[in-house]
C-alpha atoms as a PDB file:
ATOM      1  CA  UNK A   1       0.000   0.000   0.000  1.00  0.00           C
ATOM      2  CA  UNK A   2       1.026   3.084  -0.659  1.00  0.00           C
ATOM      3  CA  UNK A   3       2.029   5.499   2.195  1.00  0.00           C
ATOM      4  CA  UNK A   4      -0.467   8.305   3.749  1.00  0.00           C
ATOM      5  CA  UNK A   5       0.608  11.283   2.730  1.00  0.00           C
ATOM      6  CA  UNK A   6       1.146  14.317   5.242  1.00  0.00           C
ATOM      7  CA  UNK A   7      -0.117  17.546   4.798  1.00  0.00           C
ATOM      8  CA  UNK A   8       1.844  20.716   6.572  1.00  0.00           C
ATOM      9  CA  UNK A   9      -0.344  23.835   6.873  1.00  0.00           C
ATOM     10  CA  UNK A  10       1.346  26.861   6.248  1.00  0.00           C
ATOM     11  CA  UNK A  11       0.768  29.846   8.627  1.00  0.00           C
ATOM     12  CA  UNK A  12      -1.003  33.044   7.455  1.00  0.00           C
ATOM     13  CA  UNK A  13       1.086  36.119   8.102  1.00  0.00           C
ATOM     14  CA  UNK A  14      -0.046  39.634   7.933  1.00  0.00           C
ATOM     15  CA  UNK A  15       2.415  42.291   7.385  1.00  0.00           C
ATOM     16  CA  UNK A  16       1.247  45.962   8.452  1.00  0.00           C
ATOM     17  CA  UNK A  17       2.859  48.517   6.447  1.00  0.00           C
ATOM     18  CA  UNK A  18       2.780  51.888   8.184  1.00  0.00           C
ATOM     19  CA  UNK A  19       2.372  55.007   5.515  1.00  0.00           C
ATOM     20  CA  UNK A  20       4.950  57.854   5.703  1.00  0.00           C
ATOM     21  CA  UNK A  21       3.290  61.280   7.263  1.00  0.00           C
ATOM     22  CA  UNK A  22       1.615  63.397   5.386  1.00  0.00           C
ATOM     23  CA  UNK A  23       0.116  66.789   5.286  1.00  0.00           C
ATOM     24  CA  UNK A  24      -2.076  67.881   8.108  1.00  0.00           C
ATOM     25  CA  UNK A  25      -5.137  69.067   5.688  1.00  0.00           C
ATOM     26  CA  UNK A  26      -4.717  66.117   3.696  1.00  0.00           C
ATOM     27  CA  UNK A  27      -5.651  62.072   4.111  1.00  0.00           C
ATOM     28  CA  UNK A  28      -4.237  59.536   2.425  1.00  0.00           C
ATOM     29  CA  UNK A  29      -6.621  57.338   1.025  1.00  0.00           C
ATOM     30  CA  UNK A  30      -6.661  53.781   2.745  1.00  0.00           C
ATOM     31  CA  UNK A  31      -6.036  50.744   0.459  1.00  0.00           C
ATOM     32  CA  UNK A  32      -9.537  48.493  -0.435  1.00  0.00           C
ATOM     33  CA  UNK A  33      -9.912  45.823   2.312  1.00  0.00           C
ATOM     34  CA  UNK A  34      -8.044  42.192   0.639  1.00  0.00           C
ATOM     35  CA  UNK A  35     -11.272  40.554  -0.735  1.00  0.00           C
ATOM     36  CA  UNK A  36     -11.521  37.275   0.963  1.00  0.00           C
ATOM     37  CA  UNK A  37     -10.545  33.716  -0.176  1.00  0.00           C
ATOM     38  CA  UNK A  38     -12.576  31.039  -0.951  1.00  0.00           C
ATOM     39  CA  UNK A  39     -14.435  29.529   2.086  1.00  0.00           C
ATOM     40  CA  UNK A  40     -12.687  26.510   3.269  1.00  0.00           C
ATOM     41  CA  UNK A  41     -15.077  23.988   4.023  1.00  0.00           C
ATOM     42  CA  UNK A  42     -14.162  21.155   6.348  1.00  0.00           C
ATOM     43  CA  UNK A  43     -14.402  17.701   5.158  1.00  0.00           C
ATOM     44  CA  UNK A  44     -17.310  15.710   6.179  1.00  0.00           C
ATOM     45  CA  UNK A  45     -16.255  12.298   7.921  1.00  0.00           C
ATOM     46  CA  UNK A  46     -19.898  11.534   8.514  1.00  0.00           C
ATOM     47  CA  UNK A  47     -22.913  11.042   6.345  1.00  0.00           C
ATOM     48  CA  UNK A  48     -26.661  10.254   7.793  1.00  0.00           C
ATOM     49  CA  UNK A  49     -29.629   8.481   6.437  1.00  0.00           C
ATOM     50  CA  UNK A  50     -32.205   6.440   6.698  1.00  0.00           C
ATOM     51  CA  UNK A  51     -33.142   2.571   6.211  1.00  0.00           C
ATOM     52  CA  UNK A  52     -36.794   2.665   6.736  1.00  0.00           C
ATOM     53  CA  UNK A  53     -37.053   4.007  10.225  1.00  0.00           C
ATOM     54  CA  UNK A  54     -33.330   3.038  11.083  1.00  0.00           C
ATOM     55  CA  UNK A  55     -30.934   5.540  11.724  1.00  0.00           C
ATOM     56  CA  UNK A  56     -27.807   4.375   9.571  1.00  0.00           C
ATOM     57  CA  UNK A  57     -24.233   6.798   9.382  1.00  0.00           C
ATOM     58  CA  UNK A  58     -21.280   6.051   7.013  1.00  0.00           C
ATOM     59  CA  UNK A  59     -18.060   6.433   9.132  1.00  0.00           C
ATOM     60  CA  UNK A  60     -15.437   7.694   7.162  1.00  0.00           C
ATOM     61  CA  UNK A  61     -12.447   5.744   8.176  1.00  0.00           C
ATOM     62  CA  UNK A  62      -9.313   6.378   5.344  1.00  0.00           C
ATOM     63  CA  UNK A  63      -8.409   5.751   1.871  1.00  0.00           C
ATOM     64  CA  UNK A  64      -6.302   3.444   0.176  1.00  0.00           C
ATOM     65  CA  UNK A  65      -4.636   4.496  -3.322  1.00  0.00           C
ATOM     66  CA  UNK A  66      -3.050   2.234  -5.678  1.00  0.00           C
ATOM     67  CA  UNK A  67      -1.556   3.063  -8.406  1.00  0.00           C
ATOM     68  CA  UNK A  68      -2.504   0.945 -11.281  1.00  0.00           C
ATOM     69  CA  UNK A  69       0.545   0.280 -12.616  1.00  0.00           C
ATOM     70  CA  UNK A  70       1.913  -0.960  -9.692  1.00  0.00           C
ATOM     71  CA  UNK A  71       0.967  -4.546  -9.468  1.00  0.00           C
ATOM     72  CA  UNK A  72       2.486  -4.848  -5.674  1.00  0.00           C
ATOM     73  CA  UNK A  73      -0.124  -2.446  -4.350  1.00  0.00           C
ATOM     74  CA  UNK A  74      -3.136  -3.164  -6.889  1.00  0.00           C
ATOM     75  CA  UNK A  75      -4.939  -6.107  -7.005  1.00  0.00           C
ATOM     76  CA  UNK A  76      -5.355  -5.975 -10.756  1.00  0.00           C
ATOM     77  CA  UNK A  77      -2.302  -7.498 -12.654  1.00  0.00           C
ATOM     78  CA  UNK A  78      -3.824  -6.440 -16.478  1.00  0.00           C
ATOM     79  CA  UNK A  79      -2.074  -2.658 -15.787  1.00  0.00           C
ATOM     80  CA  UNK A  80      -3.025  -1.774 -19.167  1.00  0.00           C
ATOM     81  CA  UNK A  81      -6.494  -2.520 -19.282  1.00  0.00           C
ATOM     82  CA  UNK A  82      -7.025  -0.982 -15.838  1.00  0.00           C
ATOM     83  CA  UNK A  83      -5.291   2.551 -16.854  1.00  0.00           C
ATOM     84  CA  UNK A  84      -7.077   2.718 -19.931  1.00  0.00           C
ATOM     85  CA  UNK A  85     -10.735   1.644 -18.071  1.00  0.00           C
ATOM     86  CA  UNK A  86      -9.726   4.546 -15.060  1.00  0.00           C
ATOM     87  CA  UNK A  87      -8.827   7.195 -17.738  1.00  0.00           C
ATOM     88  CA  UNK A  88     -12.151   7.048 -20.201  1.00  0.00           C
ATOM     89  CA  UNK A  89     -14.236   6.942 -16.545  1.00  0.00           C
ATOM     90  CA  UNK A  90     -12.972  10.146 -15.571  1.00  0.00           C
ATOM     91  CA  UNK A  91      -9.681   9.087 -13.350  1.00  0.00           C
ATOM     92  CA  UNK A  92      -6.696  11.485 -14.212  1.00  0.00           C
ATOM     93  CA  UNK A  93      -4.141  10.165 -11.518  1.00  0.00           C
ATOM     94  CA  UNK A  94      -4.023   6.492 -12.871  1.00  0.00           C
ATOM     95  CA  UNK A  95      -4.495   5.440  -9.345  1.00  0.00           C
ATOM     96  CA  UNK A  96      -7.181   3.449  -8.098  1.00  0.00           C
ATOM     97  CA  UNK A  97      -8.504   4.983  -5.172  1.00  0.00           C
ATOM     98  CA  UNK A  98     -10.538   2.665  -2.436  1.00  0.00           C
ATOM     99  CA  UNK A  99     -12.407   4.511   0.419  1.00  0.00           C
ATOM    100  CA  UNK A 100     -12.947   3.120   3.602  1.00  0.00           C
ATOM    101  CA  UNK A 101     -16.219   3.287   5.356  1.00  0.00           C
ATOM    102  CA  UNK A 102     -17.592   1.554   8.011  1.00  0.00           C
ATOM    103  CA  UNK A 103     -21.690   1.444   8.863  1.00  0.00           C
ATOM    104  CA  UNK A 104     -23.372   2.295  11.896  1.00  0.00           C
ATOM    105  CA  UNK A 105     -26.545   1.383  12.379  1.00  0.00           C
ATOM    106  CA  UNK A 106     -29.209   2.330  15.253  1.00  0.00           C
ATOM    107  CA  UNK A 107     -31.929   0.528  15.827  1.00  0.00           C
ATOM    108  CA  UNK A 108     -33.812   1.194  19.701  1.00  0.00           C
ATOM    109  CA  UNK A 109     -31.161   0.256  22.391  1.00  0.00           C
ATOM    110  CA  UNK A 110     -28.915  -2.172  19.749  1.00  0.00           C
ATOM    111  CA  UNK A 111     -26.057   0.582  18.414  1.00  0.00           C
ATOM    112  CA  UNK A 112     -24.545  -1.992  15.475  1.00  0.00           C
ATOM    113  CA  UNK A 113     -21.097  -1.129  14.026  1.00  0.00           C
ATOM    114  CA  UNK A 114     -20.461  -3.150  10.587  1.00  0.00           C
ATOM    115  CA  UNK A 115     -16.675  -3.493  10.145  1.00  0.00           C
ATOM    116  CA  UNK A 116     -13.846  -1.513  12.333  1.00  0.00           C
ATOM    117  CA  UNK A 117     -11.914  -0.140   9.697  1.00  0.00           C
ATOM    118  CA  UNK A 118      -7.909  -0.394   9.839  1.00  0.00           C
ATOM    119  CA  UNK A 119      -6.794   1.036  12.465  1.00  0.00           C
ATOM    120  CA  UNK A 120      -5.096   3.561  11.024  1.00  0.00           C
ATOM    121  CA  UNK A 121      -2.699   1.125   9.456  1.00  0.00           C
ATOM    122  CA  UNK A 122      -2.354   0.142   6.056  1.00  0.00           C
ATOM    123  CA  UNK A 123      -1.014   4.016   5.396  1.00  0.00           C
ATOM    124  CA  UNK A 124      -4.758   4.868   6.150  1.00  0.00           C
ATOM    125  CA  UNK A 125      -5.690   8.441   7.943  1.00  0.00           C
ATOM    126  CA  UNK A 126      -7.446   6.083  11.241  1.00  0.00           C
ATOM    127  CA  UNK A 127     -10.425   8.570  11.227  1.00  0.00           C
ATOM    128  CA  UNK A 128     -13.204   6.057  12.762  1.00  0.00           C
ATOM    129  CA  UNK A 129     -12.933   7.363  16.268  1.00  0.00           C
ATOM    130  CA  UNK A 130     -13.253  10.767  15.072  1.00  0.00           C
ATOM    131  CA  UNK A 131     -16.102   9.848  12.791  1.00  0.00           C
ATOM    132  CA  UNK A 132     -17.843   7.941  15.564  1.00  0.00           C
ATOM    133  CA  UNK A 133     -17.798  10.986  17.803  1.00  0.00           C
ATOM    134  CA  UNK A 134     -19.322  13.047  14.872  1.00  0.00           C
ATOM    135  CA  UNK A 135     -22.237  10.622  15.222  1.00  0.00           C
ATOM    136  CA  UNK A 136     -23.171  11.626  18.797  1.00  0.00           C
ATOM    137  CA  UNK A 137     -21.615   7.535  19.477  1.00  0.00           C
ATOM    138  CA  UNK A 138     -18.936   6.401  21.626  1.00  0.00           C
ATOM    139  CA  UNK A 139     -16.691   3.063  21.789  1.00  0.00           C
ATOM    140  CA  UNK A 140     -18.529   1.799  24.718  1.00  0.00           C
ATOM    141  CA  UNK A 141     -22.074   2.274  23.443  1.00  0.00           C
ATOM    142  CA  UNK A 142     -21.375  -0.101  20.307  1.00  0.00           C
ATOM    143  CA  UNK A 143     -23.276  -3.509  21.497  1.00  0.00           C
ATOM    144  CA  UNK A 144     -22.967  -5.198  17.913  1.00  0.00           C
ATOM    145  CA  UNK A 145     -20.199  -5.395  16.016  1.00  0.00           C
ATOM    146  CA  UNK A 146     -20.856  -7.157  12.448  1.00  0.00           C
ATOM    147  CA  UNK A 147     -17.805  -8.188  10.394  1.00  0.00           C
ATOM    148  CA  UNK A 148     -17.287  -9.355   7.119  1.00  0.00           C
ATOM    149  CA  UNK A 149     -14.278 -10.496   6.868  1.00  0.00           C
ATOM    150  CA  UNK A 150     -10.934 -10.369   8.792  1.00  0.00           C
ATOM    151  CA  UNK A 151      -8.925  -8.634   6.577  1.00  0.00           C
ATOM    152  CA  UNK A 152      -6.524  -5.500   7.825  1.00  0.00           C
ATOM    153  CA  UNK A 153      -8.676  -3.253   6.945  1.00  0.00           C
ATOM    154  CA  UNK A 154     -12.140  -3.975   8.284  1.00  0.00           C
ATOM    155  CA  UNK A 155     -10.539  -5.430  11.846  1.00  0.00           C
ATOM    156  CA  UNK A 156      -7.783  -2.991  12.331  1.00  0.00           C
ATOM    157  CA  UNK A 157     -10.620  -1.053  14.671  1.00  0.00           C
ATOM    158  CA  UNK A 158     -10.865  -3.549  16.732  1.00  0.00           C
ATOM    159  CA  UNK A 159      -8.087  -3.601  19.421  1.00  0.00           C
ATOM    160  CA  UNK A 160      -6.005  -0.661  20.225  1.00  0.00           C
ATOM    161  CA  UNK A 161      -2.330  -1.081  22.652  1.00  0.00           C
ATOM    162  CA  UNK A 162      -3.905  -4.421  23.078  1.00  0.00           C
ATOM    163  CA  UNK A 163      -7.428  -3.680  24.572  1.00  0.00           C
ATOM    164  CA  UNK A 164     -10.867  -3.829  22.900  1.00  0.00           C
ATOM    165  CA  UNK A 165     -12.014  -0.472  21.549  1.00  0.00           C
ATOM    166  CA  UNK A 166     -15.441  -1.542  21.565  1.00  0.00           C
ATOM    167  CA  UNK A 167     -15.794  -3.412  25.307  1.00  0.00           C
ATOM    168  CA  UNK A 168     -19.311  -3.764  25.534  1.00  0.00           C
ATOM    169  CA  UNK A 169     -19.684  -5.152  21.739  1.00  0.00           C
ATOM    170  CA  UNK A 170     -20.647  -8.740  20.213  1.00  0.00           C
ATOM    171  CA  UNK A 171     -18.108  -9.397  17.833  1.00  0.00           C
ATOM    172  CA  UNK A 172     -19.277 -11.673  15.115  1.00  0.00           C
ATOM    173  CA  UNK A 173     -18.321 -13.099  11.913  1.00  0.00           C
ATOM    174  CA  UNK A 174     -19.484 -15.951  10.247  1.00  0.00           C
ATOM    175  CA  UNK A 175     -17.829 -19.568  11.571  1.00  0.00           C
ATOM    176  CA  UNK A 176     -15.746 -20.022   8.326  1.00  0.00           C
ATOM    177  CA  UNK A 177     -14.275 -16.818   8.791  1.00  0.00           C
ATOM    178  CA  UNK A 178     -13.256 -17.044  12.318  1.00  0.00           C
ATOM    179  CA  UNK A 179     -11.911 -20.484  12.342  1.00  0.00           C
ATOM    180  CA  UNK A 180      -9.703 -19.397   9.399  1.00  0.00           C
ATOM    181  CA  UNK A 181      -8.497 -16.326  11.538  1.00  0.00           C
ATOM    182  CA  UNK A 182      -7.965 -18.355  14.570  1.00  0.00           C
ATOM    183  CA  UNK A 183      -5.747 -20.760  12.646  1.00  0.00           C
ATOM    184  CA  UNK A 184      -3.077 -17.450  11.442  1.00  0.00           C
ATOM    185  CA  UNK A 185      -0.356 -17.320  13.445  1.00  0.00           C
ATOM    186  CA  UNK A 186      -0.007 -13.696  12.961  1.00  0.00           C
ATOM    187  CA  UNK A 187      -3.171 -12.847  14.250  1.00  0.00           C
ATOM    188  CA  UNK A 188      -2.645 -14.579  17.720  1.00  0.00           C
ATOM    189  CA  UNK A 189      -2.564 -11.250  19.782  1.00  0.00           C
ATOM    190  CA  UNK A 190      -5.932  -9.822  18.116  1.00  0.00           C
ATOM    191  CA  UNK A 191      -7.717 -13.321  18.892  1.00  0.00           C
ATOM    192  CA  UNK A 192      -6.871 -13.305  21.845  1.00  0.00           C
ATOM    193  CA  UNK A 193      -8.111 -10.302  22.446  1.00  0.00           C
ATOM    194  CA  UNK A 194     -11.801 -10.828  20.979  1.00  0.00           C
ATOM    195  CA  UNK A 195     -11.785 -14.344  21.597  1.00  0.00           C
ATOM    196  CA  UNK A 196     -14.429 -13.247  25.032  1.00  0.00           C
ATOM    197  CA  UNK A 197     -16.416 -10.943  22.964  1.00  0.00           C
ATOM    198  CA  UNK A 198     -17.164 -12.847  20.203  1.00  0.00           C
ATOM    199  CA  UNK A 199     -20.343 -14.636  19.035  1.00  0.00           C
ATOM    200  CA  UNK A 200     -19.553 -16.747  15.383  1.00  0.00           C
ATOM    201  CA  UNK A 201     -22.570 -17.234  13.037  1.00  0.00           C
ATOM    202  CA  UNK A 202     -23.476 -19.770  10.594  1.00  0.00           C
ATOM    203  CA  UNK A 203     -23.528 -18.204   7.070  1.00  0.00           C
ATOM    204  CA  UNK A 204     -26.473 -16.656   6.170  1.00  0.00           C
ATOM    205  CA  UNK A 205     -27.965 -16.241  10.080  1.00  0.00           C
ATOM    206  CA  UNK A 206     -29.881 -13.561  11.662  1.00  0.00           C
ATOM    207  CA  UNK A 207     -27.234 -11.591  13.272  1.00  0.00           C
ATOM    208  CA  UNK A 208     -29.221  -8.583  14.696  1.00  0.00           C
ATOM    209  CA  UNK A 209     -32.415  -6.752  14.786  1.00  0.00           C
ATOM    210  CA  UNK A 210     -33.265  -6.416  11.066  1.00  0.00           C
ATOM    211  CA  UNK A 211     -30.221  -7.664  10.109  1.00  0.00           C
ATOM    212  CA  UNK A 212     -29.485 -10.555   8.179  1.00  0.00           C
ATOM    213  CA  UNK A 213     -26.381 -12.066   7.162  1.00  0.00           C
ATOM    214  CA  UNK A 214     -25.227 -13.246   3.364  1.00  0.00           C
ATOM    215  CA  UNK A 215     -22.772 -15.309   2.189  1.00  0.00           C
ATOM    216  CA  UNK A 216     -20.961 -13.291  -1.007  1.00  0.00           C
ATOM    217  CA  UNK A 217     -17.960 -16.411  -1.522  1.00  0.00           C
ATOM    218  CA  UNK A 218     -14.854 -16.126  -2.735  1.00  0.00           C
ATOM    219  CA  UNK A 219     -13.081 -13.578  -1.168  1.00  0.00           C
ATOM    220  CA  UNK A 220     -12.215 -15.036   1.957  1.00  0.00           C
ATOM    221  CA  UNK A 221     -13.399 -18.121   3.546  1.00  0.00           C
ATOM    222  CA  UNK A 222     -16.520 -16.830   5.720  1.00  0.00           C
ATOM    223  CA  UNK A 223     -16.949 -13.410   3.417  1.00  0.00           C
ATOM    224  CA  UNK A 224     -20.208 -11.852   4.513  1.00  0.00           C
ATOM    225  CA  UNK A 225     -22.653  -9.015   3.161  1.00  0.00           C
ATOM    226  CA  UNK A 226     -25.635  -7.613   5.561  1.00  0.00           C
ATOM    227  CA  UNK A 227     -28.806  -7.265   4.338  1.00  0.00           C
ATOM    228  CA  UNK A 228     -30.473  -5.003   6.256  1.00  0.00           C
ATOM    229  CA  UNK A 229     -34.454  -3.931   6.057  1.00  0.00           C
ATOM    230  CA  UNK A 230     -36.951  -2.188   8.067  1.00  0.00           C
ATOM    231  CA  UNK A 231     -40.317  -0.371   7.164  1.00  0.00           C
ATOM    232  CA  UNK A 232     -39.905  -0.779   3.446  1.00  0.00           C
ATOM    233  CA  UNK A 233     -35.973   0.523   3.481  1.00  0.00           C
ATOM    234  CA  UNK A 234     -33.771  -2.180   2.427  1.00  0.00           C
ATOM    235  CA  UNK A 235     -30.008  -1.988   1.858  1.00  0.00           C
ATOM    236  CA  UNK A 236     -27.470  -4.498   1.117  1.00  0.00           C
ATOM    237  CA  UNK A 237     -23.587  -4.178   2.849  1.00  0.00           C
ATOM    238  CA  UNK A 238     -21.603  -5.954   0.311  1.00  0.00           C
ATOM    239  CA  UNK A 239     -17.796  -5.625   2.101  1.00  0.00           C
ATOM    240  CA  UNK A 240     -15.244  -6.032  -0.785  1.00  0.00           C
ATOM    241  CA  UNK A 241     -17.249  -8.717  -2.883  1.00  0.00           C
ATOM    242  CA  UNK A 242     -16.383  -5.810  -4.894  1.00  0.00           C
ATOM    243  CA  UNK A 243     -13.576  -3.146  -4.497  1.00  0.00           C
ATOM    244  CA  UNK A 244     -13.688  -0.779  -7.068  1.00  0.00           C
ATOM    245  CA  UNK A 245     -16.458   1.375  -8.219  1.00  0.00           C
ATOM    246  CA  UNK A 246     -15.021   1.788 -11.557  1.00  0.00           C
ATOM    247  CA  UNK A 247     -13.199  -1.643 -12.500  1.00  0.00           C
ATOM    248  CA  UNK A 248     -15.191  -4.271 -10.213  1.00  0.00           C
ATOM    249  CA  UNK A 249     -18.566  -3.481 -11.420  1.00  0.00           C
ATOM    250  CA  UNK A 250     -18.035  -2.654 -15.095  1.00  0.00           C
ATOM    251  CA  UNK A 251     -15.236  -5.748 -15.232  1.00  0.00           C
ATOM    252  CA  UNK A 252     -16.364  -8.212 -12.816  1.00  0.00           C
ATOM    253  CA  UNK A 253     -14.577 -10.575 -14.784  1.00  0.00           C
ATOM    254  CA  UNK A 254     -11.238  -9.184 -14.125  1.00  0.00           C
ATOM    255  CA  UNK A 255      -9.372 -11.550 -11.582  1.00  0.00           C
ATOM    256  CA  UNK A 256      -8.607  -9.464  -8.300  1.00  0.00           C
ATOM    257  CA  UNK A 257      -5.751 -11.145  -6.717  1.00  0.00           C
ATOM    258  CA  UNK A 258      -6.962 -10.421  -2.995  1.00  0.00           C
ATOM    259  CA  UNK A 259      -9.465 -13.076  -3.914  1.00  0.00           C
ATOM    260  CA  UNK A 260      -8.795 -16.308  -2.042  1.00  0.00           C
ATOM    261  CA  UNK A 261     -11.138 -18.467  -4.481  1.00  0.00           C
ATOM    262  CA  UNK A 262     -11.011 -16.417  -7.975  1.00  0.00           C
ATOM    263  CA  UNK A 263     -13.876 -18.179 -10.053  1.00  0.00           C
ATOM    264  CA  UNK A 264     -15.950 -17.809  -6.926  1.00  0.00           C
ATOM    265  CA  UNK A 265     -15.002 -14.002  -6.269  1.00  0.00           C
ATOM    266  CA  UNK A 266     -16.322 -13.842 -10.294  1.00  0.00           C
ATOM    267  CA  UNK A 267     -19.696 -15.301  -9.856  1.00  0.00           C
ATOM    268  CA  UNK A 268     -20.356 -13.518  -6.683  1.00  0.00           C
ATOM    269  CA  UNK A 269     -19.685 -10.005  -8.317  1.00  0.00           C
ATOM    270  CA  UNK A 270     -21.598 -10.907 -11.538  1.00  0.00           C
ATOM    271  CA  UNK A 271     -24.386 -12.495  -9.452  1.00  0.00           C
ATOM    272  CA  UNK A 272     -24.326  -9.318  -6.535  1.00  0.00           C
ATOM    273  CA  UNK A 273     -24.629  -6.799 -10.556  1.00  0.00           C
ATOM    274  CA  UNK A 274     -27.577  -8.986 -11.284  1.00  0.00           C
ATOM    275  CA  UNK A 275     -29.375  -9.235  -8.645  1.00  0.00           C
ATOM    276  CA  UNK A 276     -28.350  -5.355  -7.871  1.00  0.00           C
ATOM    277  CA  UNK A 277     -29.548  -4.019 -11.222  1.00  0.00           C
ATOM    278  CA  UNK A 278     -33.194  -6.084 -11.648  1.00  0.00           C
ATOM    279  CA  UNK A 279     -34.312  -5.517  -8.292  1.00  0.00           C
ATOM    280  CA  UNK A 280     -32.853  -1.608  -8.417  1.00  0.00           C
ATOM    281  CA  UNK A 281     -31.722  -2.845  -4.852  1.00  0.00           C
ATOM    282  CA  UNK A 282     -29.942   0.153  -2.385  1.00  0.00           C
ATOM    283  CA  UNK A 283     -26.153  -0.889  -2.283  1.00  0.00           C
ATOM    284  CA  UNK A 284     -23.393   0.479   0.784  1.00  0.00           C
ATOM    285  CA  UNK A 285     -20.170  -0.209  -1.251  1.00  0.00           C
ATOM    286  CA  UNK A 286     -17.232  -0.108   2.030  1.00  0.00           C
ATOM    287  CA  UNK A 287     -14.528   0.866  -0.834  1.00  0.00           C
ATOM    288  CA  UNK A 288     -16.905   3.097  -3.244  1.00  0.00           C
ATOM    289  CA  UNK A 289     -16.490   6.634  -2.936  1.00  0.00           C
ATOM    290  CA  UNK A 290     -17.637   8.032   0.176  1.00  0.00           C
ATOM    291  CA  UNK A 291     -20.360   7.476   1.332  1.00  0.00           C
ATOM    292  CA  UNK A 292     -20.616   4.713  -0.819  1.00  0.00           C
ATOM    293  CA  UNK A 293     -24.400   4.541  -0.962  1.00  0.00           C
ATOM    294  CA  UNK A 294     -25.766   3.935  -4.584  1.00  0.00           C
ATOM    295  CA  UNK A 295     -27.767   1.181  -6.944  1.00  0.00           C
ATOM    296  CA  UNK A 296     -26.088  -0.609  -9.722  1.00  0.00           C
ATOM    297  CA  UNK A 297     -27.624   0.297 -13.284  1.00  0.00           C
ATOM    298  CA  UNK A 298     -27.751  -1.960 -16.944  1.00  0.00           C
ATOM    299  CA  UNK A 299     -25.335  -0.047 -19.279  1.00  0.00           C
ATOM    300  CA  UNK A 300     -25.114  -1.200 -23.110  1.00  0.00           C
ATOM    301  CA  UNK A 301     -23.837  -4.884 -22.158  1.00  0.00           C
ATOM    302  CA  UNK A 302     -22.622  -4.191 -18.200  1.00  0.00           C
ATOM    303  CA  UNK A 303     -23.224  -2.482 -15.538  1.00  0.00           C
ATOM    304  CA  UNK A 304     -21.976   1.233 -14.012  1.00  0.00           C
ATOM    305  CA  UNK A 305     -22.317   2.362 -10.495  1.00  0.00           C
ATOM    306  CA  UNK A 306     -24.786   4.968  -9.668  1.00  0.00           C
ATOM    307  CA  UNK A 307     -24.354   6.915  -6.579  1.00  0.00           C
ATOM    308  CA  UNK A 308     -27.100   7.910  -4.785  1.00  0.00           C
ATOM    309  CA  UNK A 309     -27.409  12.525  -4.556  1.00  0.00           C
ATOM    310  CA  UNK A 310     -26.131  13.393  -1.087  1.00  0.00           C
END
């Protein structure tokens, strides 16, 4: 991954010229007032809406960017295809660039948290604890935490200096998925850790209030979306069955070499576009462009993301 950049803010100095003396009768005329800049407008690291009656926020958490050509940091080994596919959609950087947002979601007394972020590794910005606060939430008044796979950058959030972040939250994940992170060796510390806290689901289970587990195969071993409805809302959480806004949905045939099972990975994304596009279903995309809400729409022979006004 490619490092986070760091931005230095330059002070704003104001030199005050003094003007010489002049004649008693006379007054020299004072210089116009500096007209002023262009408003700076802070950054949003929250967005709010609505699932039916539910409360839902994207959490803004970081951004990765890859640069296409670089097939150590991308996914996507055809660098050709992917530079020319990013420049005629609009991408001048030839980078791919992968938000991170995680989803909170209120519903009565149950305060459900879907992913953690990374942590601020990964060269990420760690803005989740920030964003969280911007949501009127704290750590301690999380009581679900859904995740969908245990990948850096979705369970980075979870411990901190070795302690829980969220210490009155379930943890779950499906029972594929946490077997297969119990059994890495580099991920001893962090299971440890959760091991009290967590709750493991059989694919496809109801895993809170309204919220319903799906399996999206291929990625990992235990990859879940969330399905959530209430009141007529519905919205699907599809964690990366697909990455990229641009290259995932229009080429969900490319191979993505994060994908544990390939040919699975493919179906899933073609089935998810589908499925997406007939039943002009409400899509959270974790890696789309925040705040990655949005429906998937038929174009010519594919499909193209649509994200939803905000």
């Amino acid at each position: 991954m490619t490092p986070s950049l760091k931005i230095t803010a330059a002070g704003l100095v104001l030199a005050v010229v003094m003007a010489g003396c002049s004649p008693p009768a006379e007054k020299k005329a004072e210089a116009p007032a500096p007209s002023p800049g262009p408003a700076v407008v802070a950054e949003a690291n929250t967005y709010a809406f609505r699932i039916g009656q539910l409360e839902a926020v994207a959490l803004k958490d970081g951004t990765l960017n890859l640069p296409a050509g670089n097939t150590e940091a991308s996914p996507w080994a055809n660098t050709a295809e992917v530079s020319a596919l990013l420049k005629a959609s609009g991408v001048t950087d030839d980078t791919v660039h992968l938000s991170i947002q995680p989803l909170l979601v209120k519903d009565g007394d149950r305060v459900v948290l879907i992913d953690t972020g990374a942590g601020g590794q990964m060269g990420t910005e760690g803005k989740l604890p920030a964003s969280l606060r911007e949501a009127g939430v704290t750590p301690a008044q999380v009581t679900d935490i859904l995740i969908s796979h245990a990948h850096g950058d979705h369970i980075g959030g979870l411990v901190a200096n070795g302690a829980l972040v969220f210490p009155n939250a379930t943890i779950r994940l499906s029972i594929p998925e946490w077997t297969a992170l119990q059994s890495e060796a580099d991920m001893a510390d962090l299971v440890r850790a959760i091991t009290p806290n967590v709750q493991a689901f059989a694919p496809g289970s109801v895993v809170a209030p309204n919220i319903t587990a799906v399996s999206l195969d291929g990625h990992t071993p235990g990859h879940s979306g969330y399905e959530i409805a209430q009141g007529g809302g519905r919205l699907l959480y599809i964690g990366d069955a697909l990455h990229s806004s641009i290259l995932s949905v229009q080429r969900p045939d490319w191979k993505n070499n994060w994908d544990a099972d390939s040919a699975a990975a493919i179906a899933t994304r073609q089935g998810l576009l589908e499925r997406g596009a007939s039943q002009n279903l409400r899509i959270y995309g974790n890696h789309f462009p925040f705040p990655g809400l949005g429906r998937f729409q038929r174009r010519d022979d594919g499909f193209v993301w649509t994200p939803e006004a905000n």
